[in-house]
Protein backbone atom coordinates (compact mmCIF):
# COMPACT_ATOMS: atom_id res chain seq x y z
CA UNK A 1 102.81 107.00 112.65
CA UNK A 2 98.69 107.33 113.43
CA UNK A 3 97.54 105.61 110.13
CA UNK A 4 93.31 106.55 109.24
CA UNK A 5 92.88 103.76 107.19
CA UNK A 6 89.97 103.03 104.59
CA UNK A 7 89.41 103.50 100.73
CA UNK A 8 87.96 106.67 101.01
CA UNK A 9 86.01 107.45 97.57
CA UNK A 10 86.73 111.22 98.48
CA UNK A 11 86.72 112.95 102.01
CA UNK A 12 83.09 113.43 103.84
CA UNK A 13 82.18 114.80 107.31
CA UNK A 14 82.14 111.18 108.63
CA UNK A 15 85.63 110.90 107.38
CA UNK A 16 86.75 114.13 109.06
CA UNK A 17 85.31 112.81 112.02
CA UNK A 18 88.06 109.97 111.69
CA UNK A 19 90.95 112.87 111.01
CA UNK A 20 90.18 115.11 114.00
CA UNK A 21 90.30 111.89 116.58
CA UNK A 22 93.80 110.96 114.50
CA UNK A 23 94.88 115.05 115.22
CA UNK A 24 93.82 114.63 118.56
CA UNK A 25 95.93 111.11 119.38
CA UNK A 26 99.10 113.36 117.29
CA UNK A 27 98.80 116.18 119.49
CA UNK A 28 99.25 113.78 122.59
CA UNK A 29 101.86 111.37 121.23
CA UNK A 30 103.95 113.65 119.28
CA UNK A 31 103.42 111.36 116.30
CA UNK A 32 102.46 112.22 112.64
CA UNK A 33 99.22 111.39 111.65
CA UNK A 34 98.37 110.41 107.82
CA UNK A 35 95.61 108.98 105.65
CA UNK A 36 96.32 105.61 104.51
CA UNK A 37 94.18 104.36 101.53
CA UNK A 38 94.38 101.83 98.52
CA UNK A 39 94.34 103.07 94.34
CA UNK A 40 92.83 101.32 92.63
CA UNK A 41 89.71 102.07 94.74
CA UNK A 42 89.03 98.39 96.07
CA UNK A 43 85.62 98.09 94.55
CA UNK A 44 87.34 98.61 91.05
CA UNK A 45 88.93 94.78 91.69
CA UNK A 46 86.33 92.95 93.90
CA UNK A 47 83.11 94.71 93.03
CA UNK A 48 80.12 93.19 90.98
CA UNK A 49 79.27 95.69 88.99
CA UNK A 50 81.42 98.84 87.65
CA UNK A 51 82.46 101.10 89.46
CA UNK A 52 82.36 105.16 89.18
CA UNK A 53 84.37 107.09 92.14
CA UNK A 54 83.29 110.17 93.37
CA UNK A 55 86.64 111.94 92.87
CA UNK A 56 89.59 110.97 90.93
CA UNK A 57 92.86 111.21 92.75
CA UNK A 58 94.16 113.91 91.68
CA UNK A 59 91.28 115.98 93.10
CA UNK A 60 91.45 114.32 96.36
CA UNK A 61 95.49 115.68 96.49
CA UNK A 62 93.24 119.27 96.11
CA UNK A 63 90.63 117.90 99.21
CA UNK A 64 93.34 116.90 101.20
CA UNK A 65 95.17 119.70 101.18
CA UNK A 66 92.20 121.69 101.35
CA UNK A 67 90.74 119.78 104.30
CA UNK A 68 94.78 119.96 106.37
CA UNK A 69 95.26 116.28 105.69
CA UNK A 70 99.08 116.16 106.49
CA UNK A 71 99.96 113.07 103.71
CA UNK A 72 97.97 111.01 101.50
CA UNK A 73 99.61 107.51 101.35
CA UNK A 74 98.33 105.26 98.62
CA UNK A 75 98.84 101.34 98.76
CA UNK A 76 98.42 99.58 95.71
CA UNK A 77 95.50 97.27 95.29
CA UNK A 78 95.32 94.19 93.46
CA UNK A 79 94.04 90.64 93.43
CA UNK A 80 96.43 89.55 94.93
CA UNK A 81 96.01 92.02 98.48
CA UNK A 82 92.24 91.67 97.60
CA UNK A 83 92.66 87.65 98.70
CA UNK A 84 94.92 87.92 102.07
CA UNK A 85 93.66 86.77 104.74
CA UNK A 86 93.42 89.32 107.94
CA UNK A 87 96.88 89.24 109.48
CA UNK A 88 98.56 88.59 105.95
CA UNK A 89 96.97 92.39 105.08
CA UNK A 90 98.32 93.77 108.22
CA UNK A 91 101.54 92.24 107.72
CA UNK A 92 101.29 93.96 104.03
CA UNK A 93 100.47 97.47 106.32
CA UNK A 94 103.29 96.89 108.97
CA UNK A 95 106.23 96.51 105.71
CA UNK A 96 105.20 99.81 104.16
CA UNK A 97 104.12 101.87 107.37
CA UNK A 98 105.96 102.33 111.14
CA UNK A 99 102.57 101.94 112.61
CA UNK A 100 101.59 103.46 116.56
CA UNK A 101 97.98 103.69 116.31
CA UNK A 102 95.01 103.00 113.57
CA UNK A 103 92.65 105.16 113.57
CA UNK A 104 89.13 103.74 111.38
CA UNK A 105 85.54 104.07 111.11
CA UNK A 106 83.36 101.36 113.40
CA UNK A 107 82.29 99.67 109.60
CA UNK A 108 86.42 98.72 108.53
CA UNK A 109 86.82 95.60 107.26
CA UNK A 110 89.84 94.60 105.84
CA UNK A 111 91.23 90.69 104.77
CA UNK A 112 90.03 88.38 102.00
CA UNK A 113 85.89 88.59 101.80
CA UNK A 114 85.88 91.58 103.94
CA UNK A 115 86.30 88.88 107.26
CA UNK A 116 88.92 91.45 109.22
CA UNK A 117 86.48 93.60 111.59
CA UNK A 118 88.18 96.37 114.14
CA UNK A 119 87.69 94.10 117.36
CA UNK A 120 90.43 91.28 115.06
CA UNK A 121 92.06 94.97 114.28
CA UNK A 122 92.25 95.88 117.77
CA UNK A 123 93.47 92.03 119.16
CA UNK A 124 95.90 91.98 116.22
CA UNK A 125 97.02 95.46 117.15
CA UNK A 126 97.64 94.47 120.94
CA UNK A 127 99.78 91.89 119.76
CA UNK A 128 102.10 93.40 117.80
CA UNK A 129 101.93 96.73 119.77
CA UNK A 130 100.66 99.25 118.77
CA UNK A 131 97.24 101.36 119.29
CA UNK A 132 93.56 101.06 117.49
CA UNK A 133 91.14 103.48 118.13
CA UNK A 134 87.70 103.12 116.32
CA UNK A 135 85.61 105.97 115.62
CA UNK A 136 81.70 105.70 115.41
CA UNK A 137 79.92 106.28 112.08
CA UNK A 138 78.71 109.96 111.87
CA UNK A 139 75.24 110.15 111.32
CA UNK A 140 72.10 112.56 110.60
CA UNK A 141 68.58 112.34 111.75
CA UNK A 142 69.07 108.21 111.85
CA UNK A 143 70.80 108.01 108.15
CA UNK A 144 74.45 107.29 108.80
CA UNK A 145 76.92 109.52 106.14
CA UNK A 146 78.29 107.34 103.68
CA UNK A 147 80.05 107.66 100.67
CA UNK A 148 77.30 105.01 98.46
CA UNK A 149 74.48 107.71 99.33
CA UNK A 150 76.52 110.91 98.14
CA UNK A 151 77.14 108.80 95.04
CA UNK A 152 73.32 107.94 94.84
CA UNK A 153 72.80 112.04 95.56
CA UNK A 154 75.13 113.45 92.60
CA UNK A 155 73.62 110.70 89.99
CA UNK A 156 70.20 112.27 90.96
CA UNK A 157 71.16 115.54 90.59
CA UNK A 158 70.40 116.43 94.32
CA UNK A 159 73.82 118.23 94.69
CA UNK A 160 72.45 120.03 97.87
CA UNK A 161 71.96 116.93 99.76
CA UNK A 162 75.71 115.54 98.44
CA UNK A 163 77.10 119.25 99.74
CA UNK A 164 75.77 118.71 103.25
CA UNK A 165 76.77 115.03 103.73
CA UNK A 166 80.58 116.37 102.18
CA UNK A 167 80.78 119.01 104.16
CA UNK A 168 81.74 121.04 100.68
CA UNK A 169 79.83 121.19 97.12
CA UNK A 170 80.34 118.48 94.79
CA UNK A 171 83.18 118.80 92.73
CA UNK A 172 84.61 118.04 89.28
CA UNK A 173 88.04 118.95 88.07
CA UNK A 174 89.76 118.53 84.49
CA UNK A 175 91.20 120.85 81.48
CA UNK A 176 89.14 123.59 79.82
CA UNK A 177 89.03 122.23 75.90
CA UNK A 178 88.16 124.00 73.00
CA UNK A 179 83.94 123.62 72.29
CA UNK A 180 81.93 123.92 69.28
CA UNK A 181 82.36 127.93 69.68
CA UNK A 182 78.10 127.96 70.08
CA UNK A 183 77.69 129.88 72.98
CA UNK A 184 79.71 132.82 72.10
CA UNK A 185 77.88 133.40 69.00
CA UNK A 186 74.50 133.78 71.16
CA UNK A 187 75.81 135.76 73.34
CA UNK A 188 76.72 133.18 76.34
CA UNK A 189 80.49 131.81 75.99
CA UNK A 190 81.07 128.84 78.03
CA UNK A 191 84.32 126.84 79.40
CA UNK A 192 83.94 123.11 78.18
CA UNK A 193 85.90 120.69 80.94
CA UNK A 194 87.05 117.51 79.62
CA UNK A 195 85.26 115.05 82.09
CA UNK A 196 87.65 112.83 83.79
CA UNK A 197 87.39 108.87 82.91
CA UNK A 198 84.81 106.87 85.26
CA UNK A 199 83.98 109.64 87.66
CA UNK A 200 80.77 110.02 88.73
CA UNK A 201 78.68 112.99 86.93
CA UNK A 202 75.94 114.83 88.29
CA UNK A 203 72.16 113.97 86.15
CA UNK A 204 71.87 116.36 83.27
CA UNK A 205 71.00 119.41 83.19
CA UNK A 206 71.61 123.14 84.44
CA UNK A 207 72.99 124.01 87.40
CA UNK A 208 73.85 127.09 89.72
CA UNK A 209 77.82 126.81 90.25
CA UNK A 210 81.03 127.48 91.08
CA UNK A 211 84.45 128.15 88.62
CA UNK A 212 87.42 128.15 90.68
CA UNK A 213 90.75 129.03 88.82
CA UNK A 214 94.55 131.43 89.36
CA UNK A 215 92.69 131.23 92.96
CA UNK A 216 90.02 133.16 92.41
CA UNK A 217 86.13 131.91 92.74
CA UNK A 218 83.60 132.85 89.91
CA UNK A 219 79.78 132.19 89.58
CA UNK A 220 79.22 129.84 87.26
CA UNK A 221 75.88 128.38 85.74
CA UNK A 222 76.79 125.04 84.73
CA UNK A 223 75.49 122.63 81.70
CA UNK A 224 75.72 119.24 82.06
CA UNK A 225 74.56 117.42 78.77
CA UNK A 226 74.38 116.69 75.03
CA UNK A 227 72.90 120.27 73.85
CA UNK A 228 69.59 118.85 72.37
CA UNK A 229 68.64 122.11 70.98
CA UNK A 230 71.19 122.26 67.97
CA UNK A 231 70.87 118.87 65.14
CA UNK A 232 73.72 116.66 65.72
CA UNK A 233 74.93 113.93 68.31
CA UNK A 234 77.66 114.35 70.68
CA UNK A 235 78.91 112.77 73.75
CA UNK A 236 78.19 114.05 77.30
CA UNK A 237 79.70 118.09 77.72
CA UNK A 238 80.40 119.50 80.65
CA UNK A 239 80.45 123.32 80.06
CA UNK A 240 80.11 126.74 82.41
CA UNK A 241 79.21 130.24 81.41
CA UNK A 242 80.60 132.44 83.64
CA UNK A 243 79.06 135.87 84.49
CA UNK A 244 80.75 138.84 83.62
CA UNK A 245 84.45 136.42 82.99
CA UNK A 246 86.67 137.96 79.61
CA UNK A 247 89.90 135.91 78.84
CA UNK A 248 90.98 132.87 77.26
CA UNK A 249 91.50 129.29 79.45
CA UNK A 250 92.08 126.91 77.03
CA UNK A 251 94.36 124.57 78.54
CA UNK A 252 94.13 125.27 81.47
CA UNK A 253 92.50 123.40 84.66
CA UNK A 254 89.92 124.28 86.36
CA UNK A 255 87.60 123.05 89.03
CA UNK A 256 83.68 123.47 89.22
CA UNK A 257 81.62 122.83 92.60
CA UNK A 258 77.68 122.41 91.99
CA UNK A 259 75.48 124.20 94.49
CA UNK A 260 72.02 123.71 93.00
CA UNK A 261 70.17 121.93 89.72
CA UNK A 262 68.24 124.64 88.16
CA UNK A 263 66.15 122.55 86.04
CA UNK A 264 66.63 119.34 83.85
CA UNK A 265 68.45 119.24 79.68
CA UNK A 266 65.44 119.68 77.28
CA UNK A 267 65.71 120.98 73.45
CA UNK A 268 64.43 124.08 73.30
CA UNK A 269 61.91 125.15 69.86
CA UNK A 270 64.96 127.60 69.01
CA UNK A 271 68.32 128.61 70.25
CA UNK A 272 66.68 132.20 71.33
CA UNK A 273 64.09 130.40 73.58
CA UNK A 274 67.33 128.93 74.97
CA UNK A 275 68.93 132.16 74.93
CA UNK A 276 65.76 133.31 77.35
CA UNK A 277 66.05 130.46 79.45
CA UNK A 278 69.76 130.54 79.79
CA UNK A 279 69.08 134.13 81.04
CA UNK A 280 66.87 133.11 83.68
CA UNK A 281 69.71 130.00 84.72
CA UNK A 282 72.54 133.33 84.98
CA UNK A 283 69.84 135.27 87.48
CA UNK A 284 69.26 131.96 89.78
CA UNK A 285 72.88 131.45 89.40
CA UNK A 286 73.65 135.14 91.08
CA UNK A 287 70.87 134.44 93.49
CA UNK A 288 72.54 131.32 94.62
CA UNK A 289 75.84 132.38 94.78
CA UNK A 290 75.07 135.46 97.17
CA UNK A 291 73.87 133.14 99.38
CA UNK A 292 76.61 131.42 100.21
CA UNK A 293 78.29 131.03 103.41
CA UNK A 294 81.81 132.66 104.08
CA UNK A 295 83.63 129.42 104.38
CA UNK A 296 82.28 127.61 101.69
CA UNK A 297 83.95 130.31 99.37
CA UNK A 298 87.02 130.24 100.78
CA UNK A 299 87.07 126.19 100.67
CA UNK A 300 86.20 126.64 97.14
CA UNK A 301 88.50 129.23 96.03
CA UNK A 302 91.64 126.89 98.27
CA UNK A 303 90.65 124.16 95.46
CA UNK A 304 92.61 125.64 93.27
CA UNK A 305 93.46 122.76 90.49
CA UNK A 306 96.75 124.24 89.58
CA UNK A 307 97.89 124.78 93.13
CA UNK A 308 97.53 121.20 93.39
């Protein structure tokens, strides 16, 4: 098997990077190639502070496939793998996985305290036969891609710069629950997602998006917030109006990519001052939409959630 190893917090160009050297050492060896990576994510167990991926794991089954990844193996992390030394982790690797070449990024580290670097990986590697190959980090203008930025990108709301270090919008996945019923009385009916546990959300406010359900893509202008305007306190919504949509999808999952924030939450003197604004969100919405390129659609509309 060629293993590409790492936690991977979601799949970004840098990472594909990584694949197409592992499809490249397949193509000549005749081997499988797969990603290999840990759940928990490891920072859950040996990080200082808490931690908030950028996709759960079910929605980076719909990246992966998606993105051609041939199998997504998952090692369980604990304390106890968290404290191995170096060759005790690869021995951990070797009992679960028939290994002919590693493929990772030039930062890996692996073994208790992070001490494992790829030039131990690639000695350890010679010794027990089989292949490393490490793959320089990708990076842009001087700033290397990294999954820590595109976390620090969707927290500010700058979805655009989290889309190009991806290589896809930013996306959130989960089951469309029933609302307060608000939005269709004023003329605007939206989906409400159920936000998944810990996952990183984008800052509030409105932004130009994407639905993607059944396999179809829909514009979307996207709320991410508490609803200020109307009396009353409520936990963080996630909820989409979508252009044009009739039909019912309670129950059902969806996913919704962010292409743009539109303009930050803010309570409104009156829900029809809202009602002109949210008007203005569904125009800049369009606008955004019919901009985008051909094969960001169709990567969209492949992340189907129930195809997943």
């Amino acid at each position: 098997m060629i293993a590409v190893i790492g936690s991977f917090d979601g799949f970004h160009t840098g990472h594909r990077k990584l694949f197409s050297v592992a499809g490249e050492v397949s193509g000549k060896t005749g081997d499988s190639w797969s990603v290999v990576t840990f759940f928990p994510h490891p920072q859950t167990i040996i990080g200082k502070s808490p931690f908030s991926p950028l996709f759960t794991e079910p929605e980076k089954d719909i990246l992966g496939r998606c993105l051609n990844i041939p199998e997504i193996i998952r090692i369980p992390f604990n304390e106890d793998l968290a404290c191995m030394g170096p060759e005790a982790f690869i021995d951990v690797l070797e009992s679960r996985l028939f290994l002919r070449c590693l493929v990772v990024g030039e930062d890996f580290r692996f073994g208790r305290k992070r001490t494992g670097d790829p030039s131990l990986l690639k000695e350890l590697g010679e010794q027990r036969g089989w292949e490393t190959v490490v793959v320089p980090s990708l990076s842009v203008s001087g700033r290397k891609i990294g999954s820590s930025l595109i976390r620090e990108f969707v927290l500010k709301g700058k979805v655009q710069e989290a889309a190009s270090d991806l290589g896809y919008p930013f996306m959130i996945t989960g089951m469309v629950k029933k609302g307060d019923g608000r939005g269709r009385t004023i003329g605007f009916p939206t989906v409400n997602l159920s936000l998944p546990a810990n996952k990183i959300t984008p800052s509030r406010g409105v932004y130009a998006g994407s639905a993607v359900w059944n396999g179809k893509c829909y514009p979307a202008a996207v709320n991410i917030g508490l609803n200020p305007t109307f009396p009353g306190k409520r936990d963080l919504r996630c909820e989409a109006h979508i252009p044009g949509f009739r039909g019912e999808l309670y129950g059902q999952w969806i996913s919704l990519f962010f292409l743009q924030k539109l303009r930050p939450e803010i309570a409104f003197e009156s829900p029809a001052h809202l009602v002109d604004k949210m008007k203005e969100d569904v125009v800049l919405t369009m606008k955004e939409w019919e901009l985008l390129p051909k094969e960001t659609l169709q990567f969209m509309t492949c992340c189907s959630a129930e195809a997943s």
